[in-house]
PDB file of N, CA and C in Angstrom:
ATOM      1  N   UNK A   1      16.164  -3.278  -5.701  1.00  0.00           N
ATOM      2  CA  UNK A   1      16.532  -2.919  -4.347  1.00  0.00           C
ATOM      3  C   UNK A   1      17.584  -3.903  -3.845  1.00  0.00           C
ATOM      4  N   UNK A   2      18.595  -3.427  -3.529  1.00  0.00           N
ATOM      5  CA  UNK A   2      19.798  -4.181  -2.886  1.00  0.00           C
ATOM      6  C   UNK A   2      19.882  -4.512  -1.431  1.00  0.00           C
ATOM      7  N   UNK A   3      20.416  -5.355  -0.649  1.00  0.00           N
ATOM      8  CA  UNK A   3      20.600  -5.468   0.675  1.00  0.00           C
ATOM      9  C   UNK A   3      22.551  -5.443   1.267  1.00  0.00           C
ATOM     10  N   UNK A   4      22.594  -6.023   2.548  1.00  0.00           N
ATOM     11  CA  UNK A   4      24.014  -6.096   2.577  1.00  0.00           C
ATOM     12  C   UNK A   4      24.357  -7.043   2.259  1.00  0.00           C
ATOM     13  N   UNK A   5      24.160  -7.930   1.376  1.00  0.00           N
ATOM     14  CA  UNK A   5      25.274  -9.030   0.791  1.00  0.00           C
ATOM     15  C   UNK A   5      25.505  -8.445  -0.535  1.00  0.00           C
ATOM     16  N   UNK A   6      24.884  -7.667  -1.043  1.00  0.00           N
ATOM     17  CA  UNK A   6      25.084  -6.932  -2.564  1.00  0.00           C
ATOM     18  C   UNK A   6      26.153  -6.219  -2.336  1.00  0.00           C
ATOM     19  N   UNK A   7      26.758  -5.536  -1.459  1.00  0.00           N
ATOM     20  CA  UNK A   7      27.943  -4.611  -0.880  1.00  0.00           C
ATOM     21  C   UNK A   7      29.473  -5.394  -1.131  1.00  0.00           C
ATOM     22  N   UNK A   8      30.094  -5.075  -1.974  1.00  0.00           N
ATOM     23  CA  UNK A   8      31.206  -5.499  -2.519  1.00  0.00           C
ATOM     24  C   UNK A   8      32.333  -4.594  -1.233  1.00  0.00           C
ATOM     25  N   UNK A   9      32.521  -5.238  -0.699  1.00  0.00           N
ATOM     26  CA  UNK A   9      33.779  -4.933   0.869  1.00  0.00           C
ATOM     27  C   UNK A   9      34.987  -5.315   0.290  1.00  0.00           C
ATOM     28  N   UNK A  10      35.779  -4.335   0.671  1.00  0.00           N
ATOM     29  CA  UNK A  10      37.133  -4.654   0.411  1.00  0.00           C
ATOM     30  C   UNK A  10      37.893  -5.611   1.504  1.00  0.00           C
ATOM     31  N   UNK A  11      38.685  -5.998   1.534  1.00  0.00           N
ATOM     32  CA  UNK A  11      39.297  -6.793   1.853  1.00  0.00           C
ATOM     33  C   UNK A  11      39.609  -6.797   3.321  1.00  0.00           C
ATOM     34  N   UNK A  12      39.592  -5.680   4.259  1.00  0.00           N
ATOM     35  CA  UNK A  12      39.242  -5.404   5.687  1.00  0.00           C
ATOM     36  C   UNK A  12      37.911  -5.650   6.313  1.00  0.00           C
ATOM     37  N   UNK A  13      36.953  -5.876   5.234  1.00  0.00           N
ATOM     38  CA  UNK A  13      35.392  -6.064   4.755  1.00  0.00           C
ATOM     39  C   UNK A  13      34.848  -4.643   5.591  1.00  0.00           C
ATOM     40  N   UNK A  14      35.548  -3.833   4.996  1.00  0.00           N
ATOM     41  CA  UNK A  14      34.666  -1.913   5.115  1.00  0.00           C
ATOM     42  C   UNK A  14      34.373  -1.667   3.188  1.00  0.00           C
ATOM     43  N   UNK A  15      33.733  -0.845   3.390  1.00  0.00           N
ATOM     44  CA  UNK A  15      33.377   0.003   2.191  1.00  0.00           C
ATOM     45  C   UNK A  15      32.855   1.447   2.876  1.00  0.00           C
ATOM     46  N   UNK A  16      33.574   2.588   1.558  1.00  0.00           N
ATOM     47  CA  UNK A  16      33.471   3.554   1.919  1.00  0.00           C
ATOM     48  C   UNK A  16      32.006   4.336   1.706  1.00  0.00           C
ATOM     49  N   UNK A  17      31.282   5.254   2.765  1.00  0.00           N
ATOM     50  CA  UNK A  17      30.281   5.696   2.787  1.00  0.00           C
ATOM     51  C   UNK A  17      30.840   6.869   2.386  1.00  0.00           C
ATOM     52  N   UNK A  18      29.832   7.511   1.476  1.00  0.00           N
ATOM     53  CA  UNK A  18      29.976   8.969   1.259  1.00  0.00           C
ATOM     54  C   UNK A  18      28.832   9.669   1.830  1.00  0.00           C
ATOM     55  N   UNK A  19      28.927  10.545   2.865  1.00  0.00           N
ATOM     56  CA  UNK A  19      27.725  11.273   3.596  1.00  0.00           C
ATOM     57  C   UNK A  19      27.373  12.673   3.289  1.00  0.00           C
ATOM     58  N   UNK A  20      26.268  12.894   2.606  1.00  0.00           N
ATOM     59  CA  UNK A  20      25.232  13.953   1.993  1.00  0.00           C
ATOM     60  C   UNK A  20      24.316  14.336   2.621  1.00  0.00           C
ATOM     61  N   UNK A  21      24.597  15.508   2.845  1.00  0.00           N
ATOM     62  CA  UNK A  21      23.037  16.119   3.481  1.00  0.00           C
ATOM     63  C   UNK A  21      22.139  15.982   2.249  1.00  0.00           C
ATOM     64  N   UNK A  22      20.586  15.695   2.804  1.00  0.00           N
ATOM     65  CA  UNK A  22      19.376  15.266   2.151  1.00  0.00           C
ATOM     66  C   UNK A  22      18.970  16.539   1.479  1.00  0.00           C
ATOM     67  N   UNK A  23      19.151  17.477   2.334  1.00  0.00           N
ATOM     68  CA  UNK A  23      18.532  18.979   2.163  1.00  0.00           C
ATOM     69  C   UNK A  23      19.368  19.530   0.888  1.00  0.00           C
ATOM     70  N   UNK A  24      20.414  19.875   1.625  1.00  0.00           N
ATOM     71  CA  UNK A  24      21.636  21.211   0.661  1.00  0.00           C
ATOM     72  C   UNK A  24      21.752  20.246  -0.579  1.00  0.00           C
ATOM     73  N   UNK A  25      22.535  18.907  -0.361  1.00  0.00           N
ATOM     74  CA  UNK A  25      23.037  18.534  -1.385  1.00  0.00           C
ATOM     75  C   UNK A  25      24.753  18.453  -1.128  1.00  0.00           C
ATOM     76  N   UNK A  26      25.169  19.207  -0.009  1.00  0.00           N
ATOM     77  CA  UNK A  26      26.116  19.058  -0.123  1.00  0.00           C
ATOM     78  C   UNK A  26      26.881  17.950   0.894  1.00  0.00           C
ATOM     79  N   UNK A  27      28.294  17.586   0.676  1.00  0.00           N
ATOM     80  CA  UNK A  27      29.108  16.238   1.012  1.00  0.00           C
ATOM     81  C   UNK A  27      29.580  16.738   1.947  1.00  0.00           C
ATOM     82  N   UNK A  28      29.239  15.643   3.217  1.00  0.00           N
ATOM     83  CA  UNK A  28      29.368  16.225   4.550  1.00  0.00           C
ATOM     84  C   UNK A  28      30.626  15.783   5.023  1.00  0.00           C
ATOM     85  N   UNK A  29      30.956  14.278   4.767  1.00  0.00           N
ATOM     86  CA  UNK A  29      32.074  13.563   4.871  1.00  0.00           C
ATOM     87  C   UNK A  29      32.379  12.285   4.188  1.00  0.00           C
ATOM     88  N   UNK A  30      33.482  11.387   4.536  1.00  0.00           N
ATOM     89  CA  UNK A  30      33.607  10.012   3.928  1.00  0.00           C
ATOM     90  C   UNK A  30      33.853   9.323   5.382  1.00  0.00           C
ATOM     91  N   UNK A  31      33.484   8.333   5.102  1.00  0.00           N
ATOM     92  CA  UNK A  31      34.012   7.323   6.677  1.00  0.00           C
ATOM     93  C   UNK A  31      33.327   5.482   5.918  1.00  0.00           C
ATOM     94  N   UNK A  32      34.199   5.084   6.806  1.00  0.00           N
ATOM     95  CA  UNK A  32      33.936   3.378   6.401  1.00  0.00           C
ATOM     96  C   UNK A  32      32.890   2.526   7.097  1.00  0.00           C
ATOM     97  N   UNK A  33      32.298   1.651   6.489  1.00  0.00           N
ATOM     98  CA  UNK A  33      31.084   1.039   6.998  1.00  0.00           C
ATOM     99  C   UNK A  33      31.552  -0.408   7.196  1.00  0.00           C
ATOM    100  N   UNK A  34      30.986  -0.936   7.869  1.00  0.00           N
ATOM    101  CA  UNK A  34      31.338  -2.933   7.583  1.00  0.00           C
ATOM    102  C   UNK A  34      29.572  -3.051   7.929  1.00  0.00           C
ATOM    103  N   UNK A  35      29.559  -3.994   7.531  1.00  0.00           N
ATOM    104  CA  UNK A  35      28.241  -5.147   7.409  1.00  0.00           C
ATOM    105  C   UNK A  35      27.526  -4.637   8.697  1.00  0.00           C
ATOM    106  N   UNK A  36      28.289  -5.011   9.767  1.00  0.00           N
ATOM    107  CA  UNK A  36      27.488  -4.557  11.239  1.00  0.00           C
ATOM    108  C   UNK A  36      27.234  -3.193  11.274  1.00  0.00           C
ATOM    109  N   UNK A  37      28.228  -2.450  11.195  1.00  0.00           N
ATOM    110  CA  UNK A  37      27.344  -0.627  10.782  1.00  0.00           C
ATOM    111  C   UNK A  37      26.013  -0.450   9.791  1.00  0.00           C
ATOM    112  N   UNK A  38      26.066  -1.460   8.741  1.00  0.00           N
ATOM    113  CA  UNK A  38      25.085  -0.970   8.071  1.00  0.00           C
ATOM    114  C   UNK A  38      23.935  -1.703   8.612  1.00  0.00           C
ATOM    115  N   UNK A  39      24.222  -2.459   9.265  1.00  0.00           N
ATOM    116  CA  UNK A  39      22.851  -3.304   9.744  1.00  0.00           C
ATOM    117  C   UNK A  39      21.955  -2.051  11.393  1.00  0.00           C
ATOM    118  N   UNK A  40      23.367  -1.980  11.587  1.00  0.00           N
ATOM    119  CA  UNK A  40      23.050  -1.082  12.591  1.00  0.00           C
ATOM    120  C   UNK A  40      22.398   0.487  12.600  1.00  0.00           C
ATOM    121  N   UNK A  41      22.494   0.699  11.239  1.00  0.00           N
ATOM    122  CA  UNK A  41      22.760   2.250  10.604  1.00  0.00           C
ATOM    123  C   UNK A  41      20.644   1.936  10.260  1.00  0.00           C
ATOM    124  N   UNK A  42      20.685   1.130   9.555  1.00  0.00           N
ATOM    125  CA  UNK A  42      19.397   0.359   9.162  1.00  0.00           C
ATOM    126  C   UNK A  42      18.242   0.159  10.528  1.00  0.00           C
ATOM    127  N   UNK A  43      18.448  -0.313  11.683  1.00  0.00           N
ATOM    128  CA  UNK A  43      18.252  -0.399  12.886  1.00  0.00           C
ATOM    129  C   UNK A  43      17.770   0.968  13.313  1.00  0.00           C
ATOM    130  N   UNK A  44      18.874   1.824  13.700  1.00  0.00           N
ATOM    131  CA  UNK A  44      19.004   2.932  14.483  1.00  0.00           C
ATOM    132  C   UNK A  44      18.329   4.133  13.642  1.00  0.00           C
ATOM    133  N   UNK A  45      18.119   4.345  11.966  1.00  0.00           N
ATOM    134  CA  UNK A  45      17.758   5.542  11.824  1.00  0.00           C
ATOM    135  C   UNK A  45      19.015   6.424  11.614  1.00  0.00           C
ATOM    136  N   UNK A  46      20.220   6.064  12.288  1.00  0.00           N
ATOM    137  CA  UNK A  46      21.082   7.033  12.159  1.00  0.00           C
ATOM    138  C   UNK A  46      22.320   6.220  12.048  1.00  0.00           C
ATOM    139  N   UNK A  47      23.224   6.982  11.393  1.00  0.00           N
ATOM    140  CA  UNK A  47      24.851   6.828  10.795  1.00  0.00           C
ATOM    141  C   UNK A  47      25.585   5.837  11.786  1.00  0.00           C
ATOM    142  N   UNK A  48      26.212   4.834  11.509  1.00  0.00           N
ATOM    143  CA  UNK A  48      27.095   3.973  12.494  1.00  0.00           C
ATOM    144  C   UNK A  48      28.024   3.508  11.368  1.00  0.00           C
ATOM    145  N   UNK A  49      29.690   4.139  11.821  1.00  0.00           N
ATOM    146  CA  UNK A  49      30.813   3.607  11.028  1.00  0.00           C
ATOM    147  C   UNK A  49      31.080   2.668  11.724  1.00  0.00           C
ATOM    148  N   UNK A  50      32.455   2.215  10.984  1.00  0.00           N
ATOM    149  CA  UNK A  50      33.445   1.786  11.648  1.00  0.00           C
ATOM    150  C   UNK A  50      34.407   2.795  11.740  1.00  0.00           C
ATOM    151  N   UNK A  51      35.782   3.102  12.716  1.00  0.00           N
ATOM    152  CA  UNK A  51      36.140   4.032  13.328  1.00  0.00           C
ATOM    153  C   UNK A  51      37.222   2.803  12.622  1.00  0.00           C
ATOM    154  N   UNK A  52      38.118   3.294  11.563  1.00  0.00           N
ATOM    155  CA  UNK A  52      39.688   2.255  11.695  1.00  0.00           C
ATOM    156  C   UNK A  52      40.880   2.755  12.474  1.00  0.00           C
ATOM    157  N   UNK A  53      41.254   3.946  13.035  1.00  0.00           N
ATOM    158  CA  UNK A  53      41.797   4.141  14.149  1.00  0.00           C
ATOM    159  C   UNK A  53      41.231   3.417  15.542  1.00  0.00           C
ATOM    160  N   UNK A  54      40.486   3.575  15.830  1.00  0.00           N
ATOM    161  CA  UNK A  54      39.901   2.833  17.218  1.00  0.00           C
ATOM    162  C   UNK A  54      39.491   1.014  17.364  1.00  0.00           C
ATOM    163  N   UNK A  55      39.528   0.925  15.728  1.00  0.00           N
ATOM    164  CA  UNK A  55      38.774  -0.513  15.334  1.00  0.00           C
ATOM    165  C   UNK A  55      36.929  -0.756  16.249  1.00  0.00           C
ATOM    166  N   UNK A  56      36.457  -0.197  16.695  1.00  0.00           N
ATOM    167  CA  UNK A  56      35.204  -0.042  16.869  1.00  0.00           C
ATOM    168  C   UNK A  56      34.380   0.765  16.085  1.00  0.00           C
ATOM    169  N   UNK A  57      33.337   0.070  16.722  1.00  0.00           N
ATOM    170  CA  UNK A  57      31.593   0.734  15.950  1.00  0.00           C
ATOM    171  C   UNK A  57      32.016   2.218  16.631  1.00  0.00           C
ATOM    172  N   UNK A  58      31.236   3.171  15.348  1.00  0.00           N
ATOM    173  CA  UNK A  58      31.348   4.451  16.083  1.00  0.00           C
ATOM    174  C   UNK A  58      29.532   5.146  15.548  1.00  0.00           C
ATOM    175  N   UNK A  59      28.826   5.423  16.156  1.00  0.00           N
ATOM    176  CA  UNK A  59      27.736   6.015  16.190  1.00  0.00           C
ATOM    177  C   UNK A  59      27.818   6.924  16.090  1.00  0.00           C
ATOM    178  N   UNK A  60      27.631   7.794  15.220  1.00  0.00           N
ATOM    179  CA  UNK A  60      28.272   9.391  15.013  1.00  0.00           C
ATOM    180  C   UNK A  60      26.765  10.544  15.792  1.00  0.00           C
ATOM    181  N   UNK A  61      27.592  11.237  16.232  1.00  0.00           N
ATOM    182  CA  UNK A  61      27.171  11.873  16.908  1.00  0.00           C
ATOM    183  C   UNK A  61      26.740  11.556  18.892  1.00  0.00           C
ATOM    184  N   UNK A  62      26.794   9.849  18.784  1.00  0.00           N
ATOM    185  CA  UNK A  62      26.660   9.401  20.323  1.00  0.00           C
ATOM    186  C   UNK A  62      27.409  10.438  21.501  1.00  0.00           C
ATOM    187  N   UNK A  63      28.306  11.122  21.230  1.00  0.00           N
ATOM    188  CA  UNK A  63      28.732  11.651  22.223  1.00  0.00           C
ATOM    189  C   UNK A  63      28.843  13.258  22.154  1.00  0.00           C
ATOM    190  N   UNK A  64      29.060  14.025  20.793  1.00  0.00           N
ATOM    191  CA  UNK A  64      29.039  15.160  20.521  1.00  0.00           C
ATOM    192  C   UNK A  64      27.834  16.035  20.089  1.00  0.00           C
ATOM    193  N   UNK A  65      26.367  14.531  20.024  1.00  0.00           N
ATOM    194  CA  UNK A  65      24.905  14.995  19.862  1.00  0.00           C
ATOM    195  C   UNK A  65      24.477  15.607  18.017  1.00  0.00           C
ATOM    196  N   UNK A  66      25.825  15.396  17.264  1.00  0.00           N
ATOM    197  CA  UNK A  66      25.831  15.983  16.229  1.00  0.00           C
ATOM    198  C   UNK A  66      25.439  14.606  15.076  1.00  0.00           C
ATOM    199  N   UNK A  67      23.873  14.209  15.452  1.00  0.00           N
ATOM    200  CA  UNK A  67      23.720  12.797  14.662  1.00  0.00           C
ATOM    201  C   UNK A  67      23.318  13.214  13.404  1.00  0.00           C
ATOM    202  N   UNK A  68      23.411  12.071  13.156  1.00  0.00           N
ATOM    203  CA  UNK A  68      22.740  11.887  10.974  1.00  0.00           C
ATOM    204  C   UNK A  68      21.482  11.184  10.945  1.00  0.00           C
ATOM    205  N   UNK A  69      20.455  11.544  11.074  1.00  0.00           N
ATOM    206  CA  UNK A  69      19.334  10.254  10.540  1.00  0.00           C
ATOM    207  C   UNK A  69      19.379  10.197   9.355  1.00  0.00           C
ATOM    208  N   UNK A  70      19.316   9.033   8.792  1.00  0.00           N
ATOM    209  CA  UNK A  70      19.391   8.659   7.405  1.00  0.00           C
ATOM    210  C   UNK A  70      18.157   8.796   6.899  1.00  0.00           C
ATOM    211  N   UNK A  71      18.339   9.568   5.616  1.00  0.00           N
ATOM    212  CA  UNK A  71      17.129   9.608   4.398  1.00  0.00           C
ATOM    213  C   UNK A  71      16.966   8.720   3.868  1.00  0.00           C
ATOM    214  N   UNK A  72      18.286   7.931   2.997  1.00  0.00           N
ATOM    215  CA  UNK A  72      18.304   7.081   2.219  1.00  0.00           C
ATOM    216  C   UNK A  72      19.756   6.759   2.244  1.00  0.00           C
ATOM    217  N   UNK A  73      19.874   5.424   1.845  1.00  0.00           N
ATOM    218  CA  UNK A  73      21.082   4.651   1.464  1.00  0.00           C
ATOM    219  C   UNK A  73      21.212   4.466  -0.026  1.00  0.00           C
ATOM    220  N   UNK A  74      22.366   4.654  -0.425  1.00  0.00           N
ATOM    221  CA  UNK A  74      22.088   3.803  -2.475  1.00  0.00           C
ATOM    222  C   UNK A  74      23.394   3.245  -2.458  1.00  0.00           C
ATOM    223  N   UNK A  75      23.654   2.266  -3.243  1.00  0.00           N
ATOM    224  CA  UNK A  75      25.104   1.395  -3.585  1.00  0.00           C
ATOM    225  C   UNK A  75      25.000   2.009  -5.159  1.00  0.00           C
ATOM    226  N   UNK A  76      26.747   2.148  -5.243  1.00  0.00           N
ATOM    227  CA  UNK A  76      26.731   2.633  -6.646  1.00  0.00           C
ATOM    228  C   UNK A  76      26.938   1.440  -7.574  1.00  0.00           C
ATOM    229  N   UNK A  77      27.077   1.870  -8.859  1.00  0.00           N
ATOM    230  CA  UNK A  77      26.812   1.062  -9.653  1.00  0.00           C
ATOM    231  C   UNK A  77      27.945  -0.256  -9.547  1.00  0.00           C
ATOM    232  N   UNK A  78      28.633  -0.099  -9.450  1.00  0.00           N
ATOM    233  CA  UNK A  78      30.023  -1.059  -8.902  1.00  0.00           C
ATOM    234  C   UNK A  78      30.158  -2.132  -7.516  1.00  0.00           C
ATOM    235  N   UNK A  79      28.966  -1.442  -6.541  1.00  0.00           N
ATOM    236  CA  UNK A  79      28.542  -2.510  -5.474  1.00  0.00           C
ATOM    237  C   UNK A  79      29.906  -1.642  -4.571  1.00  0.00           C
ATOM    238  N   UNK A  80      30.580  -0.649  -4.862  1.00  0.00           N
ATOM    239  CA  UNK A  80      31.739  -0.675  -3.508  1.00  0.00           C
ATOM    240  C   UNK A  80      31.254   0.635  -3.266  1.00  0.00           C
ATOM    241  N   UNK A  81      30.476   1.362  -3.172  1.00  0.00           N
ATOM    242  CA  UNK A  81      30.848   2.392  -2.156  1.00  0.00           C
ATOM    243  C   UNK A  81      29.023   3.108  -2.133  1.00  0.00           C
ATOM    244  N   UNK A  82      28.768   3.616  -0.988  1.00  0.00           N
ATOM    245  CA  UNK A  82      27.562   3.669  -0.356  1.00  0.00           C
ATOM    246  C   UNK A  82      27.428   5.267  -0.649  1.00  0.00           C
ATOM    247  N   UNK A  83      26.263   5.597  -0.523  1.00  0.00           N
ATOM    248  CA  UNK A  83      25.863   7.282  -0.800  1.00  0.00           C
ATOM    249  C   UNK A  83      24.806   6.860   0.327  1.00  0.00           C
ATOM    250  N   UNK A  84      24.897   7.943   1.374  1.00  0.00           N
ATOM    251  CA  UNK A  84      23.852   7.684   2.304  1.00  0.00           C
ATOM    252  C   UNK A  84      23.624   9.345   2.704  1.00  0.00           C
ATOM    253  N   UNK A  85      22.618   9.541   2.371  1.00  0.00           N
ATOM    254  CA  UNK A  85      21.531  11.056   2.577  1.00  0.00           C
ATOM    255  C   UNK A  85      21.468  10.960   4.207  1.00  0.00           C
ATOM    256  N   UNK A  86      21.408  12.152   4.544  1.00  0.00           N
ATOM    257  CA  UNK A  86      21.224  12.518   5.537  1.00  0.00           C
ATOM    258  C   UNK A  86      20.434  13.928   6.034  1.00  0.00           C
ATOM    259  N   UNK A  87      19.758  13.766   7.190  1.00  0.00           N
ATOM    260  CA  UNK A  87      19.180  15.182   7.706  1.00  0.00           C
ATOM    261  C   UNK A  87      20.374  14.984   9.201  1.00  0.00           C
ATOM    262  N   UNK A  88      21.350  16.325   9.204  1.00  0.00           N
ATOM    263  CA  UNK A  88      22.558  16.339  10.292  1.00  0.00           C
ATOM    264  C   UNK A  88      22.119  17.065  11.158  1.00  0.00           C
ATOM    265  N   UNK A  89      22.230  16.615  12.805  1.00  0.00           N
ATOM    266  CA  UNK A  89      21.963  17.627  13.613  1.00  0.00           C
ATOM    267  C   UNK A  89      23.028  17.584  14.166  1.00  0.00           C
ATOM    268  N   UNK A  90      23.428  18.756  13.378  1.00  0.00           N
ATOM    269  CA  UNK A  90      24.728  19.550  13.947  1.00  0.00           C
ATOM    270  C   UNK A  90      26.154  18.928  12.554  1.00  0.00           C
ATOM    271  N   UNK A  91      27.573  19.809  13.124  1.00  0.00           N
ATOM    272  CA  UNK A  91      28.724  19.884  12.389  1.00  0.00           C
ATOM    273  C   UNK A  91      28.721  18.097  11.853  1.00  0.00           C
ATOM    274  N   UNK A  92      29.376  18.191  10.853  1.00  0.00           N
ATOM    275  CA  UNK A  92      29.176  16.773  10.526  1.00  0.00           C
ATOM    276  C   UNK A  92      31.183  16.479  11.123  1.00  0.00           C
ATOM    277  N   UNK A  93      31.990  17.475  11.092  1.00  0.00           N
ATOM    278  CA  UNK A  93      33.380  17.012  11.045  1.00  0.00           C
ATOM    279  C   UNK A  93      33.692  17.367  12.557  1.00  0.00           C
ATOM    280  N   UNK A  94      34.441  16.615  13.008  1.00  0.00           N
ATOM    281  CA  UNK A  94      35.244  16.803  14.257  1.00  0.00           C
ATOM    282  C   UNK A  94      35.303  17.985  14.919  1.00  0.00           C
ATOM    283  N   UNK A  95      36.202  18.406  13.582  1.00  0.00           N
ATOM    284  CA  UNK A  95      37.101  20.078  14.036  1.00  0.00           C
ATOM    285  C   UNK A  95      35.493  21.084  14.453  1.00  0.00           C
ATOM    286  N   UNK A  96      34.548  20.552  13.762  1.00  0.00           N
ATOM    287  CA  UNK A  96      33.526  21.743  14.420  1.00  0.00           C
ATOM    288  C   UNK A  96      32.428  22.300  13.186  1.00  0.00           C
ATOM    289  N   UNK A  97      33.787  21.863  11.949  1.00  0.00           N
ATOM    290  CA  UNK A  97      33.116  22.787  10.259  1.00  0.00           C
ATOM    291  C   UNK A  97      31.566  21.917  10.083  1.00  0.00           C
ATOM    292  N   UNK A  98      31.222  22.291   9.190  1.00  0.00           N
ATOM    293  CA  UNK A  98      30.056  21.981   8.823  1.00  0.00           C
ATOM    294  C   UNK A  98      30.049  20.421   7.826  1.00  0.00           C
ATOM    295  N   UNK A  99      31.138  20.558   7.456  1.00  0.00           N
ATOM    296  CA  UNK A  99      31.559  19.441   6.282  1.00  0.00           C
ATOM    297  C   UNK A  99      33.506  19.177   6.795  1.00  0.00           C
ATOM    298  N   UNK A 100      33.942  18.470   6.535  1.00  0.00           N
ATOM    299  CA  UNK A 100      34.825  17.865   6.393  1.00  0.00           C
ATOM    300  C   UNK A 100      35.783  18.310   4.975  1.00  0.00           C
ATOM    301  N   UNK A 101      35.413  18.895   4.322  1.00  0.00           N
ATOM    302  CA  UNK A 101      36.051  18.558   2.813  1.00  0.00           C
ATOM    303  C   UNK A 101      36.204  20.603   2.882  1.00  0.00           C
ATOM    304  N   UNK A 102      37.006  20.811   3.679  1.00  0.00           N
ATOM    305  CA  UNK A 102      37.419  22.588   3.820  1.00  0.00           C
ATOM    306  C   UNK A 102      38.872  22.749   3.691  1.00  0.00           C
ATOM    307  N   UNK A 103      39.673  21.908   3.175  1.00  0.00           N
ATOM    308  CA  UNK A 103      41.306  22.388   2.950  1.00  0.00           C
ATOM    309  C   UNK A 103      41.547  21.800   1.602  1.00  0.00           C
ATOM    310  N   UNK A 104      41.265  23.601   0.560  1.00  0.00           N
ATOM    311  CA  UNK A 104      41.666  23.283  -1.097  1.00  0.00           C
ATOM    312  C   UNK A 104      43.222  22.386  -1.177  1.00  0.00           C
ATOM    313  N   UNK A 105      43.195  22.093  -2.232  1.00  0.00           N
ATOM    314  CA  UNK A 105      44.516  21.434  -3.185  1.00  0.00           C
ATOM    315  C   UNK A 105      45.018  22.454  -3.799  1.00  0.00           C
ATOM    316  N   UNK A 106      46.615  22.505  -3.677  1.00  0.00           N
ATOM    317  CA  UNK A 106      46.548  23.935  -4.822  1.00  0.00           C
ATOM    318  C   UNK A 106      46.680  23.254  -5.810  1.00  0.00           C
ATOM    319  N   UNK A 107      46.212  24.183  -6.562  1.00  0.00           N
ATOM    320  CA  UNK A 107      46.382  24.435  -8.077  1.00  0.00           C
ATOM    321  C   UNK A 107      45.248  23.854  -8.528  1.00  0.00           C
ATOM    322  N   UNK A 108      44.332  23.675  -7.844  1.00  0.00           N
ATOM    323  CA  UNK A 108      42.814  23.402  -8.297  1.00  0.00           C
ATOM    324  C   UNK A 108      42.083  24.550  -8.732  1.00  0.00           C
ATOM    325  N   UNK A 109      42.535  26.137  -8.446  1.00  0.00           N
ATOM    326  CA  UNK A 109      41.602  26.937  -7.909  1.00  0.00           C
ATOM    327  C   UNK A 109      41.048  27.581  -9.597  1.00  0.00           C
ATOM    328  N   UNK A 110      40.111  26.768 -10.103  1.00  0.00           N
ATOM    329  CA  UNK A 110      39.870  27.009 -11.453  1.00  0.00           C
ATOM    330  C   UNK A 110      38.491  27.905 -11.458  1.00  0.00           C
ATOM    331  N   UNK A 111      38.253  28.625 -12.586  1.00  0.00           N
ATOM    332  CA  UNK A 111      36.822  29.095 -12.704  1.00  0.00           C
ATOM    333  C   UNK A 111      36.181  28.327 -13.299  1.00  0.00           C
ATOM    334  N   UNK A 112      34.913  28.289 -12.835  1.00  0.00           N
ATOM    335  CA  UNK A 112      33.653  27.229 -13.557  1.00  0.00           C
ATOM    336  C   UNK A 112      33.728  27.973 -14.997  1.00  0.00           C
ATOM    337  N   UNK A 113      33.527  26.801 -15.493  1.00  0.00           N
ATOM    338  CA  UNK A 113      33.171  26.653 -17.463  1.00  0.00           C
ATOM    339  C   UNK A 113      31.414  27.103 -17.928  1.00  0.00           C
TER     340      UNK A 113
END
């Protein structure tokens, strides 16, 4: 079991969270953490980035009601980047979608093997 000094931070001292619903399975978004989000994230039960446009703590969902309580946290094998489960109440992305990750690349558009 790891804590936050095991968290290999890049050099702004964020590391990137990848956010999963607990349920579906599926990837809700990416956003950056620092030490105080995760302590806070740990605290609260629920998701707290850092916002690098705003340079503040951002509590997701504090104002749009669309929070994350956390299932679980895991550090990957490399110590830089966080997988944190979630049960979402409500859109996880801005625009409203359900997920964040809704505008293909072309030339991706392959059939499964």
């Amino acid at each position: 079991m790891a804590d936050v000094e095991s968290v290999r931070f890049n050099a702004d001292g964020l590391v990137p969270a990848i956010v999963q619903d607990a349920r579906t399975g599926d990837v809700l978004m990416m956003a950056w953490m620092s030490a105080e989000s995760i302590e806070l994230s740990k605290a609260k039960g629920e998701t707290v980035f850092w916002s690098r446009s705003r340079s503040e703590l951002w509590h997701k969902g504090a104002t749009s009601g669309n929070t994350q309580t956390i299932v679980s946290m895991a550090l990957d094998c490399d110590g830089d980047t966080l997988l944190v489960r979630v049960n979402p109440a409500g859109p996880a992305c801005h625009t409203g979608a359900e997920n964040c990750f809704f505008t293909d690349l072309t030339g991706f558009d392959r059939e499964l093997a």
